[in-house]
C-alpha atoms as a PDB file:
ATOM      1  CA  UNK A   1     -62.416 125.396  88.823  1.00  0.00           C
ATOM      2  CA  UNK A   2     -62.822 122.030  90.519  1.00  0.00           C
ATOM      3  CA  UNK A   3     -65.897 122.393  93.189  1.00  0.00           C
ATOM      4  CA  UNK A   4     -63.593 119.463  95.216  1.00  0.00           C
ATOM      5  CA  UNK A   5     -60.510 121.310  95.088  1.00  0.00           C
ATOM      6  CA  UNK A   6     -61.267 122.769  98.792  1.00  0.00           C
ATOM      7  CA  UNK A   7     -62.530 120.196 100.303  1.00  0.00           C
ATOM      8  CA  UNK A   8     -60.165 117.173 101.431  1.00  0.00           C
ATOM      9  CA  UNK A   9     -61.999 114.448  99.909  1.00  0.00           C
ATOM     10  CA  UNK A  10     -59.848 111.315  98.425  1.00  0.00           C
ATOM     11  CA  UNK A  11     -61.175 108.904  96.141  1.00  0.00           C
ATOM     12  CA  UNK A  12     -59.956 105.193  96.290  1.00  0.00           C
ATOM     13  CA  UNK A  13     -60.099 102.891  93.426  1.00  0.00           C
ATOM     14  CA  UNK A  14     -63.076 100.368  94.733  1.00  0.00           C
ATOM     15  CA  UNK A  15     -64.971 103.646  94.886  1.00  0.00           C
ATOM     16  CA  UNK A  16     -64.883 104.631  99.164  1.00  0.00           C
ATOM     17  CA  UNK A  17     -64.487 108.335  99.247  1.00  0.00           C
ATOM     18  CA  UNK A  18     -62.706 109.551 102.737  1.00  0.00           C
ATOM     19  CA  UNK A  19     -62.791 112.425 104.075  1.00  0.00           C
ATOM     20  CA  UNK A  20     -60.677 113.790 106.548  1.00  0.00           C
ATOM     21  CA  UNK A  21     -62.259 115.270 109.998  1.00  0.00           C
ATOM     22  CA  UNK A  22     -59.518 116.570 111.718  1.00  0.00           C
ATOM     23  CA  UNK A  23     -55.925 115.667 112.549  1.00  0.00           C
ATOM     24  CA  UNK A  24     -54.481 116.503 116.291  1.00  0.00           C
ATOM     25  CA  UNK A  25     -51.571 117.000 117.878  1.00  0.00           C
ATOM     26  CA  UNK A  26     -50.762 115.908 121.352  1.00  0.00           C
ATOM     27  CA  UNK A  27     -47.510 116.666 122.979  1.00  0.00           C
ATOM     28  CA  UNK A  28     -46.337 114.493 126.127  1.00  0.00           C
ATOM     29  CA  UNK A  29     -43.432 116.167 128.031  1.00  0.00           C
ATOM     30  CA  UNK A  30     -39.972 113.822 128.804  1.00  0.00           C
ATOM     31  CA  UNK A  31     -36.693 114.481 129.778  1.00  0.00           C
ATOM     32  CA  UNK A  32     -35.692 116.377 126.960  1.00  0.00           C
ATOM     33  CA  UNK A  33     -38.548 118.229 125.793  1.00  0.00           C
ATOM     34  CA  UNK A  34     -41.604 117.196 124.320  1.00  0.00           C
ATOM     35  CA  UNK A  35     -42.748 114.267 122.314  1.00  0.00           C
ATOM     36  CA  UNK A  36     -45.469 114.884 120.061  1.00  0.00           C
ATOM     37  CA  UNK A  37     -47.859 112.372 118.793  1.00  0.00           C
ATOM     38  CA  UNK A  38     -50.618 113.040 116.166  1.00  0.00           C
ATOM     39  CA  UNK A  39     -53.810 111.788 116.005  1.00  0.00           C
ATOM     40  CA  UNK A  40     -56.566 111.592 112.901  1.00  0.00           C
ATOM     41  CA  UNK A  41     -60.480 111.090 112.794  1.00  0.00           C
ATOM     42  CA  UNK A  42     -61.956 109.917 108.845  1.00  0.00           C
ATOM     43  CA  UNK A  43     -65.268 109.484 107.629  1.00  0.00           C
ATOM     44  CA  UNK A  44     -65.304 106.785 104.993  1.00  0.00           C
ATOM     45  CA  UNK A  45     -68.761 105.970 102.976  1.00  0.00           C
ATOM     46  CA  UNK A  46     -69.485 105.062  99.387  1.00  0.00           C
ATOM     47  CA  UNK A  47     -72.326 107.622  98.457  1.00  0.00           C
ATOM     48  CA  UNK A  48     -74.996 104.739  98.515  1.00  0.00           C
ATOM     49  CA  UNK A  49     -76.007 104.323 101.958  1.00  0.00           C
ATOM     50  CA  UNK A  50     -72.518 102.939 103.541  1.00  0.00           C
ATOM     51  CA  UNK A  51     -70.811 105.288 105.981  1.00  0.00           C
ATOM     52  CA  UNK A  52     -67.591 104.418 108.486  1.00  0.00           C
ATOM     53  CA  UNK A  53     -65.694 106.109 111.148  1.00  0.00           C
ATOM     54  CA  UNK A  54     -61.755 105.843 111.850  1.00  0.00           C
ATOM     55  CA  UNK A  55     -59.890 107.233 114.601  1.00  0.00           C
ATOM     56  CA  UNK A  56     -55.769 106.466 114.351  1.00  0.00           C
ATOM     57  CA  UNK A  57     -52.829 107.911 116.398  1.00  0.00           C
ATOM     58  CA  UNK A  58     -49.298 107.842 115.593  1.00  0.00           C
ATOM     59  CA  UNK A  59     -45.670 109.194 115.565  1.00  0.00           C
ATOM     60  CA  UNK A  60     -46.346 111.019 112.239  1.00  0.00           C
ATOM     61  CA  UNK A  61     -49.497 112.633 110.257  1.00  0.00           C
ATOM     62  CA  UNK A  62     -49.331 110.407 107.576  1.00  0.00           C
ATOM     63  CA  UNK A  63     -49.510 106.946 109.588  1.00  0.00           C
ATOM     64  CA  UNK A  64     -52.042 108.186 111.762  1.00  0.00           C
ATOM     65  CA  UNK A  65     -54.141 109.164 108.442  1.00  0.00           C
ATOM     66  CA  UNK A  66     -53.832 105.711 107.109  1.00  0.00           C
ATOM     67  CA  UNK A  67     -54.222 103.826 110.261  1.00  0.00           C
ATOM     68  CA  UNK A  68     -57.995 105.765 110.796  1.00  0.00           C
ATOM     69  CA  UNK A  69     -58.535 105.164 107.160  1.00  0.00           C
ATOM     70  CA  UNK A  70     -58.551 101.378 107.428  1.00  0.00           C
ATOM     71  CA  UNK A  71     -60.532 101.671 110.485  1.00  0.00           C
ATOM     72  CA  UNK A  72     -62.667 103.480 108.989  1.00  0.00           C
ATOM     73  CA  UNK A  73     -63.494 101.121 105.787  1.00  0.00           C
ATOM     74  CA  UNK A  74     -63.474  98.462 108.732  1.00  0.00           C
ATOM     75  CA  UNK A  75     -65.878 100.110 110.574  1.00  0.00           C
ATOM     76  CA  UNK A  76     -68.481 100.669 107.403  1.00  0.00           C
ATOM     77  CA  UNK A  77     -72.384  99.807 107.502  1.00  0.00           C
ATOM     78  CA  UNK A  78     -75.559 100.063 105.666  1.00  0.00           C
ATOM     79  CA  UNK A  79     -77.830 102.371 106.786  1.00  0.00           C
ATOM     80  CA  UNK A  80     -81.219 103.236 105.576  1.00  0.00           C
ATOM     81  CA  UNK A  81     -82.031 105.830 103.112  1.00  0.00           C
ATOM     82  CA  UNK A  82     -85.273 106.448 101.336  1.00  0.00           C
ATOM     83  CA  UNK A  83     -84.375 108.315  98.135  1.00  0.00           C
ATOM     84  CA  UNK A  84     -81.964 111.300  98.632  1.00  0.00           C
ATOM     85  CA  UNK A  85     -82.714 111.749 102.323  1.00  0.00           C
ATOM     86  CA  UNK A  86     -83.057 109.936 106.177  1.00  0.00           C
ATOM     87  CA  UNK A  87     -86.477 107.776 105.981  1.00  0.00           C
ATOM     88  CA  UNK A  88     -87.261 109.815 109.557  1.00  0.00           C
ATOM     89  CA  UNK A  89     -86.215 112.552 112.101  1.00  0.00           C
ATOM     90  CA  UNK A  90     -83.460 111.027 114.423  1.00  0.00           C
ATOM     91  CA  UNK A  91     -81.389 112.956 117.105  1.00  0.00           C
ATOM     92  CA  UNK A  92     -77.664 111.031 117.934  1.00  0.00           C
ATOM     93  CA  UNK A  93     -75.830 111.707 121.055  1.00  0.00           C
ATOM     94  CA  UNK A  94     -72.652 111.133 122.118  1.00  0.00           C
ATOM     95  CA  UNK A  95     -71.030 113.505 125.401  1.00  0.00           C
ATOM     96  CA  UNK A  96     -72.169 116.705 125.632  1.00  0.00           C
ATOM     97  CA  UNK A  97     -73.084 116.697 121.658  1.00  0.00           C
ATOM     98  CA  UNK A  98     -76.687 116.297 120.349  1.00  0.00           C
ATOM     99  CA  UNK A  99     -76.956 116.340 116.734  1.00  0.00           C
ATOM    100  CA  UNK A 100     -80.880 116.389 115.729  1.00  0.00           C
ATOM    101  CA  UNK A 101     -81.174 115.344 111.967  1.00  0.00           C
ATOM    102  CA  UNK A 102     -84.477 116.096 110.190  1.00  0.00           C
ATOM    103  CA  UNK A 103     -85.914 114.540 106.327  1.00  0.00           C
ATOM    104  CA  UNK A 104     -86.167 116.854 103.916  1.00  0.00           C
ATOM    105  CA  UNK A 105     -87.766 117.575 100.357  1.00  0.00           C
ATOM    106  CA  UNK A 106     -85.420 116.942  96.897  1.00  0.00           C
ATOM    107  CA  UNK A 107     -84.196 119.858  96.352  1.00  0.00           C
ATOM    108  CA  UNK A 108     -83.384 121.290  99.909  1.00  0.00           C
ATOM    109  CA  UNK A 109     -79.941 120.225  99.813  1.00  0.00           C
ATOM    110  CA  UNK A 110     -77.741 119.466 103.260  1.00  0.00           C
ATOM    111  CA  UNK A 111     -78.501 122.294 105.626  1.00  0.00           C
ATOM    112  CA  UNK A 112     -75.578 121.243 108.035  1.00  0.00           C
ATOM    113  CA  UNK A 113     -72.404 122.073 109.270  1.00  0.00           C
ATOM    114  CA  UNK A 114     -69.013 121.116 107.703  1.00  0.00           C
ATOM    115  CA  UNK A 115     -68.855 118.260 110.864  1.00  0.00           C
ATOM    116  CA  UNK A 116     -72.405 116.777 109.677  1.00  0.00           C
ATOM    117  CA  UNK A 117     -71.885 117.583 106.055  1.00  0.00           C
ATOM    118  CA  UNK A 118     -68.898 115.701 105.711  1.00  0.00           C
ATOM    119  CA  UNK A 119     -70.738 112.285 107.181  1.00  0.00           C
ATOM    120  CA  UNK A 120     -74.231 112.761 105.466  1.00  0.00           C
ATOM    121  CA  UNK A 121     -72.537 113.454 102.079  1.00  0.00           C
ATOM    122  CA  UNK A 122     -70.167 110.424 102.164  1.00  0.00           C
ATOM    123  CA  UNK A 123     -73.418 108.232 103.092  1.00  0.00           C
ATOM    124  CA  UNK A 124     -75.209 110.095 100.102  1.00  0.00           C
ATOM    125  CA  UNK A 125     -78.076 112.052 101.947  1.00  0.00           C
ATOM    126  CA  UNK A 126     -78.319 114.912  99.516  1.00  0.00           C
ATOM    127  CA  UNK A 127     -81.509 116.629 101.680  1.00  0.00           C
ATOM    128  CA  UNK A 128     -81.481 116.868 105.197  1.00  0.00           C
ATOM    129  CA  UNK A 129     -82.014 119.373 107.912  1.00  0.00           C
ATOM    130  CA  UNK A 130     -79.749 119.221 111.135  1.00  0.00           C
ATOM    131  CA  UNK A 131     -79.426 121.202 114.343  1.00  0.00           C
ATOM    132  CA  UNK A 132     -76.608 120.658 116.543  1.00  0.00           C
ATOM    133  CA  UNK A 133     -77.003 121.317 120.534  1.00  0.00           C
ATOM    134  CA  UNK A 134     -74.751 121.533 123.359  1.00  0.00           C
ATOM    135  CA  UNK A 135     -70.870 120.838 122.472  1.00  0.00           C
ATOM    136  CA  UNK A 136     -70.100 121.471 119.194  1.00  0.00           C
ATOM    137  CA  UNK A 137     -66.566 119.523 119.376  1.00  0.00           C
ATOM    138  CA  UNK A 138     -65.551 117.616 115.789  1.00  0.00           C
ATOM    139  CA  UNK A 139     -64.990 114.299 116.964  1.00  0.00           C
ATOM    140  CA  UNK A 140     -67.465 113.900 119.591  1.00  0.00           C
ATOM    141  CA  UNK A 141     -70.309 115.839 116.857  1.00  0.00           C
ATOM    142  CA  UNK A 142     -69.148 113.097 114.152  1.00  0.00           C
ATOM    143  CA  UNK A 143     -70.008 110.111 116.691  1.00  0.00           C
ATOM    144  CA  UNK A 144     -73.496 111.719 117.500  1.00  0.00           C
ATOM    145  CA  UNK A 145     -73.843 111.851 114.000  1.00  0.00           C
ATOM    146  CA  UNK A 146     -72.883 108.231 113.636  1.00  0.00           C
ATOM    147  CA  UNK A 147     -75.326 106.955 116.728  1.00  0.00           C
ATOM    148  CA  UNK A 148     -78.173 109.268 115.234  1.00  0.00           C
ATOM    149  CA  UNK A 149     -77.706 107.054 111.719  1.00  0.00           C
ATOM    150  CA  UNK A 150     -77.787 103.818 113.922  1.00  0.00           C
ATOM    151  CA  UNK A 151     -81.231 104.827 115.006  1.00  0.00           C
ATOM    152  CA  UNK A 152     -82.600 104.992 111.432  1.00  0.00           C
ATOM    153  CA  UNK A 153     -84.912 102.051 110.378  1.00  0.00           C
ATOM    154  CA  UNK A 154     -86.657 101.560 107.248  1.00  0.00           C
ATOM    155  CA  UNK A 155     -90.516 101.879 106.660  1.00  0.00           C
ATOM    156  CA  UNK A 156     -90.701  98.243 105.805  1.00  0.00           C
ATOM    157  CA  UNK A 157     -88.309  97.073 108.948  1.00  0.00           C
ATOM    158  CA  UNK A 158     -91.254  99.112 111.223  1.00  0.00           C
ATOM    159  CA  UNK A 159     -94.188  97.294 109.474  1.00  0.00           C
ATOM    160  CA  UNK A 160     -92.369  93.655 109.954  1.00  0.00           C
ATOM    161  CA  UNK A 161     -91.783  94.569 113.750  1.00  0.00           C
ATOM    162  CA  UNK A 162     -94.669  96.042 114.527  1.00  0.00           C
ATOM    163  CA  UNK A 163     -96.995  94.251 112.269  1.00  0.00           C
ATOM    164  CA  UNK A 164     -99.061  97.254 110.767  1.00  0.00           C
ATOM    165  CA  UNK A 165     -99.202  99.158 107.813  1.00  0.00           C
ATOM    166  CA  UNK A 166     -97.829 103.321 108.381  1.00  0.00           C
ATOM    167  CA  UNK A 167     -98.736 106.128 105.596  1.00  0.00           C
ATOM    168  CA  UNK A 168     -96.417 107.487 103.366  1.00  0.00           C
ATOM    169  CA  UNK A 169     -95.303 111.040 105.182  1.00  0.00           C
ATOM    170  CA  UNK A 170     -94.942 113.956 102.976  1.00  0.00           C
ATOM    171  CA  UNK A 171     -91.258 113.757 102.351  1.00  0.00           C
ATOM    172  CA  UNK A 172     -91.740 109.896 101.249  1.00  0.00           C
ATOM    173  CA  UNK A 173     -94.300 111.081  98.673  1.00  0.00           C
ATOM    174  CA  UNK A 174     -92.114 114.013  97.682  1.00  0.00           C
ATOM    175  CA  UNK A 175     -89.457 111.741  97.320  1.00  0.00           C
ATOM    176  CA  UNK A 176     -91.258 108.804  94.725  1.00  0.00           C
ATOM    177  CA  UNK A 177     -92.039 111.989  92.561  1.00  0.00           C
ATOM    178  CA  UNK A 178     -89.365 113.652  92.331  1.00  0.00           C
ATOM    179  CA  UNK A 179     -87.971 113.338  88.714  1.00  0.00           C
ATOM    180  CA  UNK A 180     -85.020 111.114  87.788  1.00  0.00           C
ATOM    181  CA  UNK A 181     -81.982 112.616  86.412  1.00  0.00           C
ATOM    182  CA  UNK A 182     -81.697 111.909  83.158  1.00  0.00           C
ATOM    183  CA  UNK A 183     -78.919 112.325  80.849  1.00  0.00           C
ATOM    184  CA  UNK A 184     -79.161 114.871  77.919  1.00  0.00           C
ATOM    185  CA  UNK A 185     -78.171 114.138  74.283  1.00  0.00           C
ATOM    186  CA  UNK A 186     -75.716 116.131  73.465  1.00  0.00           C
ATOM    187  CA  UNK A 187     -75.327 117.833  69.872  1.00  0.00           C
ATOM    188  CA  UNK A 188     -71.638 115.729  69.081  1.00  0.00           C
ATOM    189  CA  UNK A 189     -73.765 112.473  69.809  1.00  0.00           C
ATOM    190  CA  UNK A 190     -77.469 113.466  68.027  1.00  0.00           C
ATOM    191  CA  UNK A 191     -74.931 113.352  64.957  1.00  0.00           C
ATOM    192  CA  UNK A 192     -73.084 110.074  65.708  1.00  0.00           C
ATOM    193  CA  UNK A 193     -76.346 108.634  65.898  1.00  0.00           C
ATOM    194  CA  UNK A 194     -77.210 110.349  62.096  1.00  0.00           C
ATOM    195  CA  UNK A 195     -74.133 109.285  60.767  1.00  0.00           C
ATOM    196  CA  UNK A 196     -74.344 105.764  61.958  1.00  0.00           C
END
């Protein structure tokens, strides 16, 4: 079975994965009845340390998808990674919503909600620890996400500021070790290379 199948990920061809936060419907009462209006909220990001947000309304689903998808892509920027996780405990706020994101060790995987998931994944943390406080609302727990990530800075941007050398922390070191993936010979091409 396809482990994407569930979630609502789509892939574009200059490889920007989206994923879709939520969609909402708003109604707005006339003369004769209600008008509804529907509104969407996507995370674009590339896997490699580039994540956007896109927020689109419209008369139907469909446009306001595509509308917060170009925002989105629009909206991308770099942030700072050091290998498969955040080079250093942030916490992003936005309204009531405090998201407190935390470095962890290869291996831990993303200990988050689907919210925070959704936004670390696209911007290819694949270890991190995060603990959400206060409102726990989608689109306002997407943007704290979002602000926490603009806090990040690199080890090297801290050393140039500040004009000192820091230690490695624990994670860093855990990090540099951590072994590479590397891909394994399969039996089919042991033989192509025996034939050939």
């Amino acid at each position: 079975m396809n482990k994407n199948k569930n979630k609502n990920y789509e892939e574009d061809k200059s490889g920007i994965d989206s994923n879709t936060v939520g969609v909402y419907r708003t109604a707005a009462t006339v003369k004769g009845g209600r008008r509804f209006s529907f509104s969407a909220m996507i995370v674009c990001g590339d896997r490699q340390g580039r994540v956007g947000l896109g927020y689109g309304k419209a008369n139907q689903v469909p446009n306001a998808i595509e509308k917060a998808q170009k925002k989105a892509k629009r909206e991308m920027r770099e942030f700072p990674l050091t290998g498969t996780t955040i080079p250093h405990e942030v916490t992003g706020r936005f309204g009531a919503c405090s998201v407190r994101l935390v470095p962890a060790s290869p291996g831990t995987g993303v200990i988050a909600g689907a919210v925070v998931r959704a936004v670390l994944d696209l911007l290819g943390v694949q270890d991190c620890l995060s603990k959400a406080y206060g409102s726990t609302n989608n689109k306002n727990l997407t943007k704290a996400v979002i602000d926490g990530l603009q806090q990040l800075r690199s080890r090297e941007t801290v050393e140039r500021l500040r004009k000192v050398t820091i230690e490695k922390t624990h994670t860093e070191t855990s990090h540099e070790a951590a072994p590479v993936a590397v891909s394994v010979a399969t039996d089919e091409s042991i033989s192509e290379e025996v034939t050939a």
